[in-house]
PDB file of N, CA and C in Angstrom:
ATOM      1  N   UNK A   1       0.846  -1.189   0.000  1.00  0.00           N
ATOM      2  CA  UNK A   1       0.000   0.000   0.000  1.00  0.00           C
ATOM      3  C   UNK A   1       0.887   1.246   0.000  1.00  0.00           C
ATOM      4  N   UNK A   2       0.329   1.931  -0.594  1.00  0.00           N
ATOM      5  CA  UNK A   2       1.034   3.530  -0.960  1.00  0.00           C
ATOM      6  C   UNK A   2       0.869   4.519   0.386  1.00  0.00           C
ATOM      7  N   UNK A   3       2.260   4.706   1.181  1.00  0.00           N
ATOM      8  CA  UNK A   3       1.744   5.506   2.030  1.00  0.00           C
ATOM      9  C   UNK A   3       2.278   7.200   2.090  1.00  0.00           C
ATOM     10  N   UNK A   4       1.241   8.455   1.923  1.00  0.00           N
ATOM     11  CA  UNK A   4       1.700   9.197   1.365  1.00  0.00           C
ATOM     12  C   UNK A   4       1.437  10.264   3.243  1.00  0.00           C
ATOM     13  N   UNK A   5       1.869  11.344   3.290  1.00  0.00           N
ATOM     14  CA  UNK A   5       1.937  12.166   4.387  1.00  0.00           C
ATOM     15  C   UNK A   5       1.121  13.751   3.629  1.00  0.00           C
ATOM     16  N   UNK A   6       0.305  13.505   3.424  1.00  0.00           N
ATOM     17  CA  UNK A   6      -0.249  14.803   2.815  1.00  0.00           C
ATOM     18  C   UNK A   6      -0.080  16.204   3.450  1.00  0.00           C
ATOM     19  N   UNK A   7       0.363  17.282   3.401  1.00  0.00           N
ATOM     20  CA  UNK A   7      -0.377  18.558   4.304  1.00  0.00           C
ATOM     21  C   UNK A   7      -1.582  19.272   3.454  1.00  0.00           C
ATOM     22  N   UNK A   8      -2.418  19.695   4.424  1.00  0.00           N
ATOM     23  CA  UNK A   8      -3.868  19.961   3.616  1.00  0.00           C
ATOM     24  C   UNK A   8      -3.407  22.136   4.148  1.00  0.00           C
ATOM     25  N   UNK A   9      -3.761  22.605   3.077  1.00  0.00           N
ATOM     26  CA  UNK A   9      -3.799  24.225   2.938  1.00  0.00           C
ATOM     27  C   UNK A   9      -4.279  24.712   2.491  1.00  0.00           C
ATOM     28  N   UNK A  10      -4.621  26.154   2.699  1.00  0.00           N
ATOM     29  CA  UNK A  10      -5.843  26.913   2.308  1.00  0.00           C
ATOM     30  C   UNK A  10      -4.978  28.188   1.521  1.00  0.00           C
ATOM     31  N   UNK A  11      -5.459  28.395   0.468  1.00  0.00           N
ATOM     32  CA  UNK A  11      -4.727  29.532  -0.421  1.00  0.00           C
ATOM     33  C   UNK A  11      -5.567  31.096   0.497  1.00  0.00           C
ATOM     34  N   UNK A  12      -4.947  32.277  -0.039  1.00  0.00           N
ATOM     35  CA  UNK A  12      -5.873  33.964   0.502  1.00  0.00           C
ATOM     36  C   UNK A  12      -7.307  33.905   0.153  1.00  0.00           C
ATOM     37  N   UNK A  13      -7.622  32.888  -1.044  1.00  0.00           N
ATOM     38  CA  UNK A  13      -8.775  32.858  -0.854  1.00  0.00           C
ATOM     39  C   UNK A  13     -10.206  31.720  -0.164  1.00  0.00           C
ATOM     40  N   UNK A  14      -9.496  30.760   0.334  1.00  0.00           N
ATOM     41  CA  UNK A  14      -9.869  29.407   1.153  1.00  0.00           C
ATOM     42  C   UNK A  14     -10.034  28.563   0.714  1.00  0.00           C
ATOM     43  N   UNK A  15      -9.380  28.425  -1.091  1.00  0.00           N
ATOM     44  CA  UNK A  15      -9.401  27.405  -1.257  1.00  0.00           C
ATOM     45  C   UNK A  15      -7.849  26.291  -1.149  1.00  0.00           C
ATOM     46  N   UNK A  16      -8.717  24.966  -0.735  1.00  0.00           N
ATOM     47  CA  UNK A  16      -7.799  24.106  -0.216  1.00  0.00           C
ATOM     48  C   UNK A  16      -6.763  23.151  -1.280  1.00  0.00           C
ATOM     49  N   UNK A  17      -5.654  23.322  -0.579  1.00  0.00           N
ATOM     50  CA  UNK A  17      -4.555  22.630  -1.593  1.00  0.00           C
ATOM     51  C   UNK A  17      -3.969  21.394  -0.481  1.00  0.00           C
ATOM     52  N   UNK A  18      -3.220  20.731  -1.325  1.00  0.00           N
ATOM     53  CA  UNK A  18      -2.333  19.846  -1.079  1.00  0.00           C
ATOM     54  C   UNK A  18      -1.008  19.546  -1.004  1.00  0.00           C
ATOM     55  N   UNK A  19       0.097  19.308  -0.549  1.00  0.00           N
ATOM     56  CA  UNK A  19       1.216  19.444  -0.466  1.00  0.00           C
ATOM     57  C   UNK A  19       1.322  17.870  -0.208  1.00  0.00           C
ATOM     58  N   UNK A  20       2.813  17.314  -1.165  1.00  0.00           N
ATOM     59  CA  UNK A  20       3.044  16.134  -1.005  1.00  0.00           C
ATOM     60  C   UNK A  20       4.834  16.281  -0.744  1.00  0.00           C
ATOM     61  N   UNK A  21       5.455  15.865  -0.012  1.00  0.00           N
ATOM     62  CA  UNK A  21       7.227  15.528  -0.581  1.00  0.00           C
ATOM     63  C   UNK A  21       7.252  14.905  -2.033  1.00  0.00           C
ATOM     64  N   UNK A  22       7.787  15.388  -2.328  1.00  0.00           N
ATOM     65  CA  UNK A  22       8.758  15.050  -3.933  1.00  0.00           C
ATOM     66  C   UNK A  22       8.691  13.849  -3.981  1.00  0.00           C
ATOM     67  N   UNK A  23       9.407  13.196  -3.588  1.00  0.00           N
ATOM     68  CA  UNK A  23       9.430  11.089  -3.381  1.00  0.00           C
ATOM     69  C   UNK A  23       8.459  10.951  -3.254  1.00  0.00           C
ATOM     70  N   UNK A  24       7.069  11.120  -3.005  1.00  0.00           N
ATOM     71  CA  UNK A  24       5.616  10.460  -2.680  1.00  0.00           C
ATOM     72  C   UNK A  24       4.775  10.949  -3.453  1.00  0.00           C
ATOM     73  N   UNK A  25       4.786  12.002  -4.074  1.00  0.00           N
ATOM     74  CA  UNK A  25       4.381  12.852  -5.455  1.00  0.00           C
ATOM     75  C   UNK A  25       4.829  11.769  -6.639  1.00  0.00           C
ATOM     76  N   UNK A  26       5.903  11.805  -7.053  1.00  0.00           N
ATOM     77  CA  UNK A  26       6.845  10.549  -7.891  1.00  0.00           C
ATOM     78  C   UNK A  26       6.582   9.751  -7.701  1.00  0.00           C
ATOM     79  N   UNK A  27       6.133   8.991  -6.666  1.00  0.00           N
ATOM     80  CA  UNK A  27       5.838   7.559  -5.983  1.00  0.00           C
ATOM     81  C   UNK A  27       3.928   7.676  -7.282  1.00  0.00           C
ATOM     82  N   UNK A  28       3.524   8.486  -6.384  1.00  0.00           N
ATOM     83  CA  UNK A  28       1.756   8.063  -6.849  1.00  0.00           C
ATOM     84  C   UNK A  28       1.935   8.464  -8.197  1.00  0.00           C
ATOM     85  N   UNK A  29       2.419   9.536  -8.851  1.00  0.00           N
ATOM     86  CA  UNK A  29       2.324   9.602 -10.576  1.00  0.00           C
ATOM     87  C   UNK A  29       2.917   8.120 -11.300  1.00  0.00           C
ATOM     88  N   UNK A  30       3.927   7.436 -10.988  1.00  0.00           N
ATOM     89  CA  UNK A  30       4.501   6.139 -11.447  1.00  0.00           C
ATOM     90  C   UNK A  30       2.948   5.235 -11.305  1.00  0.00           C
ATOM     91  N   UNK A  31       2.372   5.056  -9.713  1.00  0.00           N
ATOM     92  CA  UNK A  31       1.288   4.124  -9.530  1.00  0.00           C
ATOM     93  C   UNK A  31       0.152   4.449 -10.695  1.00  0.00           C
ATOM     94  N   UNK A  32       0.002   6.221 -10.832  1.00  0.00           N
ATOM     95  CA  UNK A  32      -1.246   5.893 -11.718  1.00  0.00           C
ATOM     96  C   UNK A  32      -0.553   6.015 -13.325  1.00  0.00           C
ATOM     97  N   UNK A  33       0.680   6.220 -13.256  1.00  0.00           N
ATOM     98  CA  UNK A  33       0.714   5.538 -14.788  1.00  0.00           C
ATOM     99  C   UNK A  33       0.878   3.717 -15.505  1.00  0.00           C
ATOM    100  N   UNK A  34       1.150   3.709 -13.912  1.00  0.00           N
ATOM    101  CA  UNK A  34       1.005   2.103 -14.072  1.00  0.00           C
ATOM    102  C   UNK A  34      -0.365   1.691 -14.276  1.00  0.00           C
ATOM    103  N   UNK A  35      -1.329   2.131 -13.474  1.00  0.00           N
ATOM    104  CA  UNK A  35      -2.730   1.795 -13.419  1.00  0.00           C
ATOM    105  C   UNK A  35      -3.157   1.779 -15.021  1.00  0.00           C
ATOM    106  N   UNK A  36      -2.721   2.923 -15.505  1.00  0.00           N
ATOM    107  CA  UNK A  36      -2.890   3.556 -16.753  1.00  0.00           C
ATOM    108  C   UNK A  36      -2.652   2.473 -18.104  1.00  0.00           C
ATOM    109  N   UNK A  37      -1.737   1.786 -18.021  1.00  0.00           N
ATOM    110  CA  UNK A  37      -0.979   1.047 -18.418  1.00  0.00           C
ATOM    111  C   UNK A  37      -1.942  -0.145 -18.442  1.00  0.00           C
ATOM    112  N   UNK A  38      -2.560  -0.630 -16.907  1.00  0.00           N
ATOM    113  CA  UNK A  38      -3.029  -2.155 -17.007  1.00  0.00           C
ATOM    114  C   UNK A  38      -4.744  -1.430 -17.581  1.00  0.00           C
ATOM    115  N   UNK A  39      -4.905  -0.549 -17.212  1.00  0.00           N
ATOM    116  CA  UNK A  39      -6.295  -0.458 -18.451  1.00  0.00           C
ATOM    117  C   UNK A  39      -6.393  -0.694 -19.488  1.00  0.00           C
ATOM    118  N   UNK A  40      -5.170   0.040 -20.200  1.00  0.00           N
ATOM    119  CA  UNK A  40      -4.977   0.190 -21.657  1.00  0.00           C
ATOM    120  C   UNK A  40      -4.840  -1.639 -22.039  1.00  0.00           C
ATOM    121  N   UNK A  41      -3.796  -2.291 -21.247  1.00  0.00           N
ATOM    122  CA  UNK A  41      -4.315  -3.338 -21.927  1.00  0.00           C
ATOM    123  C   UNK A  41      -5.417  -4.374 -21.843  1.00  0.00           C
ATOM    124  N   UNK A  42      -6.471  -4.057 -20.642  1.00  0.00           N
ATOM    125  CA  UNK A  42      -7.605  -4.750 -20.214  1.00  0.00           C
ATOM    126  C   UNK A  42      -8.502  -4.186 -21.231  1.00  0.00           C
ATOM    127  N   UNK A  43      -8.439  -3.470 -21.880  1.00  0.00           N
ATOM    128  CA  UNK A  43      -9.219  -3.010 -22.849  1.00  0.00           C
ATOM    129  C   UNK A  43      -8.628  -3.489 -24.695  1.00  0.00           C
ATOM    130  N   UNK A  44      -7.464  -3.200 -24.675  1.00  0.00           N
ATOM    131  CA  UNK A  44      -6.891  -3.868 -26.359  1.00  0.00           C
ATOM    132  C   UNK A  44      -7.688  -5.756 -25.840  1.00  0.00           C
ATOM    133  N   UNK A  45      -7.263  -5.739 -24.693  1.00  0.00           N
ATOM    134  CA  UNK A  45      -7.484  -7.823 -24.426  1.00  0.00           C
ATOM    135  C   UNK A  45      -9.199  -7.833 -24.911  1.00  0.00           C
ATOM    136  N   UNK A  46      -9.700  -7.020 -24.213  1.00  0.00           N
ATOM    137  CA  UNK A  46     -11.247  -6.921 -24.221  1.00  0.00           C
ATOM    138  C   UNK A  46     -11.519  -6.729 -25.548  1.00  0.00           C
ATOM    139  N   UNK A  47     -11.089  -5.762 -26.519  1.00  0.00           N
ATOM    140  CA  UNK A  47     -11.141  -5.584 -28.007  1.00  0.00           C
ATOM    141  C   UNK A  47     -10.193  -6.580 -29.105  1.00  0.00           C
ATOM    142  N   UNK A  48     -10.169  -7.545 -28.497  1.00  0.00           N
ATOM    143  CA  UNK A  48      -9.015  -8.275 -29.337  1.00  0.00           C
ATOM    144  C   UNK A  48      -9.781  -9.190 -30.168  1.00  0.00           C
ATOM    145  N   UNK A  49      -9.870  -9.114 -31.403  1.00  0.00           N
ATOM    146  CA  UNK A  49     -10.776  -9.864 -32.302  1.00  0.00           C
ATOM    147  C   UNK A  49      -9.890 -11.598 -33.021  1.00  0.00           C
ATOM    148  N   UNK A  50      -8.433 -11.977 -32.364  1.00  0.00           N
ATOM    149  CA  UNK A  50      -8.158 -12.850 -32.600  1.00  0.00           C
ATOM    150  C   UNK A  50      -7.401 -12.407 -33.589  1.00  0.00           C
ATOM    151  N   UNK A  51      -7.410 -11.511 -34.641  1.00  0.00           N
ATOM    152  CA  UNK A  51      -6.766 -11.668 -35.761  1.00  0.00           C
ATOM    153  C   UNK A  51      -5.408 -11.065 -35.843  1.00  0.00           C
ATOM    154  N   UNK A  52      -4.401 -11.950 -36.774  1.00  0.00           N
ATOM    155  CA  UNK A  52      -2.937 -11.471 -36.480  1.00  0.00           C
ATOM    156  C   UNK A  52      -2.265 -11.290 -37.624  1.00  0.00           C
ATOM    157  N   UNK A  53      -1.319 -10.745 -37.685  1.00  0.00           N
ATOM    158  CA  UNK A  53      -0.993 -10.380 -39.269  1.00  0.00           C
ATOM    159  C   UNK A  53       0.822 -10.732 -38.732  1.00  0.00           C
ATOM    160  N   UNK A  54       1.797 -10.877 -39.681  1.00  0.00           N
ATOM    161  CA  UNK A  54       3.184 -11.134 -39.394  1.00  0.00           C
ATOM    162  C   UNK A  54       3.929  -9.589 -39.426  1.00  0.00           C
ATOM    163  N   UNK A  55       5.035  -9.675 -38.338  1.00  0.00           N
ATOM    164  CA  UNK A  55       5.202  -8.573 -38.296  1.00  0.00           C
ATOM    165  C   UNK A  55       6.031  -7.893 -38.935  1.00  0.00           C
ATOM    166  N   UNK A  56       6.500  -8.254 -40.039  1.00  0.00           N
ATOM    167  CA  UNK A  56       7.002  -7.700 -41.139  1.00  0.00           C
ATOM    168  C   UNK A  56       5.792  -7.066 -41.952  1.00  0.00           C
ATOM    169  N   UNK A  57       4.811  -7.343 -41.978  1.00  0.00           N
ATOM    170  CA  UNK A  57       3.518  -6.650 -42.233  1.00  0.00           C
ATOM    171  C   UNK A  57       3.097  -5.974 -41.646  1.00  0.00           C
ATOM    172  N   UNK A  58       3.431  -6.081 -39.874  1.00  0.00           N
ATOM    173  CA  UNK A  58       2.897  -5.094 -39.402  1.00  0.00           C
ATOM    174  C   UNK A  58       3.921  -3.567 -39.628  1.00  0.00           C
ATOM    175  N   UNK A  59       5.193  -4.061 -39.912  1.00  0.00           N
ATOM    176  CA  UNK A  59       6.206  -2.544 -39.687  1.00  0.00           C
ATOM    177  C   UNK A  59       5.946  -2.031 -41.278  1.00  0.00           C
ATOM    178  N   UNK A  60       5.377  -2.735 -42.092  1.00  0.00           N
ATOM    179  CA  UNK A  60       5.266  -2.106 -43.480  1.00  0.00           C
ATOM    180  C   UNK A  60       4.322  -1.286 -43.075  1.00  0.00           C
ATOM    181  N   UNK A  61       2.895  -1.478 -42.402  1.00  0.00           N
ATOM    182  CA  UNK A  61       1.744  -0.575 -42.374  1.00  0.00           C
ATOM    183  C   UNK A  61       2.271   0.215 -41.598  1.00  0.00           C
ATOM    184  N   UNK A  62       2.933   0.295 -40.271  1.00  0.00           N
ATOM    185  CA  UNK A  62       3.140   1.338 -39.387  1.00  0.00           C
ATOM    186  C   UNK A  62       4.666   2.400 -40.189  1.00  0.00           C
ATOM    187  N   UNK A  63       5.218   1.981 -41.445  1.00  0.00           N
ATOM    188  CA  UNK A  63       5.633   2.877 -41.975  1.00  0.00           C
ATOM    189  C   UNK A  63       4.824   3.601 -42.889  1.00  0.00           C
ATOM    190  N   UNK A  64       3.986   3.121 -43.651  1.00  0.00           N
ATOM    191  CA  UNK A  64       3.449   3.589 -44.731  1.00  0.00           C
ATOM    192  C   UNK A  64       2.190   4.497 -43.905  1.00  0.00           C
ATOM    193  N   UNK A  65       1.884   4.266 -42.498  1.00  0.00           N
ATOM    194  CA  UNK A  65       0.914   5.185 -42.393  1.00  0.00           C
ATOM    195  C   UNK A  65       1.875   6.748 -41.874  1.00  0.00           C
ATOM    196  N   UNK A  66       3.257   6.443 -41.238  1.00  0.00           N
ATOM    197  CA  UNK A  66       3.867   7.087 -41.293  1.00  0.00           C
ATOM    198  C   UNK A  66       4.182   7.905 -42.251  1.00  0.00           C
ATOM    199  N   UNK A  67       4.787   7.321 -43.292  1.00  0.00           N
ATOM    200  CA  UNK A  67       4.824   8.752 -44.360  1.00  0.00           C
ATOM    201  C   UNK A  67       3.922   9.102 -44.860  1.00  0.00           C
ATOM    202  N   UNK A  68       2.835   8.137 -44.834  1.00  0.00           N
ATOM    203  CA  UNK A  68       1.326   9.150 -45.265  1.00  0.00           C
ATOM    204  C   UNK A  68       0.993  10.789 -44.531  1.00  0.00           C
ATOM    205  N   UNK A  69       1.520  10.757 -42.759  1.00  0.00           N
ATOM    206  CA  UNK A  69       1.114  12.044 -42.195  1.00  0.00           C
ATOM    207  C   UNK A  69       2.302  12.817 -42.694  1.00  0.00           C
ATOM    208  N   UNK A  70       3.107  11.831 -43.179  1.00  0.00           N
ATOM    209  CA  UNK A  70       4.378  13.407 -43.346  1.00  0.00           C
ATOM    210  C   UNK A  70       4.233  13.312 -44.854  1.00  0.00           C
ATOM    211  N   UNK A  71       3.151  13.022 -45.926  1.00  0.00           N
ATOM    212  CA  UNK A  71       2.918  13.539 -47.004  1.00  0.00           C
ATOM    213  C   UNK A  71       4.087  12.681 -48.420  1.00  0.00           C
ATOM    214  N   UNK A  72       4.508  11.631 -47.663  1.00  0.00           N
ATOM    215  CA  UNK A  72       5.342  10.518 -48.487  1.00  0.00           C
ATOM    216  C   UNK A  72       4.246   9.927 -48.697  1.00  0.00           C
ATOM    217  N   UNK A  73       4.980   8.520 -49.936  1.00  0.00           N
ATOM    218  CA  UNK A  73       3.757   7.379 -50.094  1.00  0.00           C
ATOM    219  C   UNK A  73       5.086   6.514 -50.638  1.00  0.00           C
ATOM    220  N   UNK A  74       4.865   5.519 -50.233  1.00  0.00           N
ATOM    221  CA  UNK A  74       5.716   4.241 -50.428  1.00  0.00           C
ATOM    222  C   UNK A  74       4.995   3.575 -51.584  1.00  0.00           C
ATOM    223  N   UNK A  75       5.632   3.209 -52.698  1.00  0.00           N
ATOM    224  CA  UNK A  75       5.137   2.213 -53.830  1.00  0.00           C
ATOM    225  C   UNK A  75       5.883   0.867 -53.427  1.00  0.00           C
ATOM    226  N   UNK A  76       4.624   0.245 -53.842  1.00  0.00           N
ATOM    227  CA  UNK A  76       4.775  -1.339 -53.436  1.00  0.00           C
ATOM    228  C   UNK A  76       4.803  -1.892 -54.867  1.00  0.00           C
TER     229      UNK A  76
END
């Protein structure tokens, strides 16, 4: 479990802020990009239709859509 030491503060006008140490700030941004991480793939798993292509096929499409945004076109 993540244990963090918060201080709770009130700005001139009352609204309330948070204060974390540096190491425990760093600590919880890593946890929720991790979190971040196991969604993203509980969701590709959840959308995964079985189908697979070889990946020499796959780096041809992920170039060719590449120079498509930068206005190239690869002849095949």
């Amino acid at each position: 479990m993540l244990l963090i030491h918060p201080q709770y503060i009130k700005d001139t006008t009352g609204k309330s802020m948070v204060i974390l140490p540096q190491n425990e700030f760093d600590t919880l941004m890593e946890e929720l990009d991790e979190l971040e991480d196991i969604r993203l793939y509980d969701e590709a798993k959840n959308n995964d239709t079985g189908e697979r292509i070889p990946m020499d096929e796959a780096f041809k499409q992920k170039k060719l859509i590449v120079n498509k945004a930068n206005g190239l076109y690869l002849k095949r």
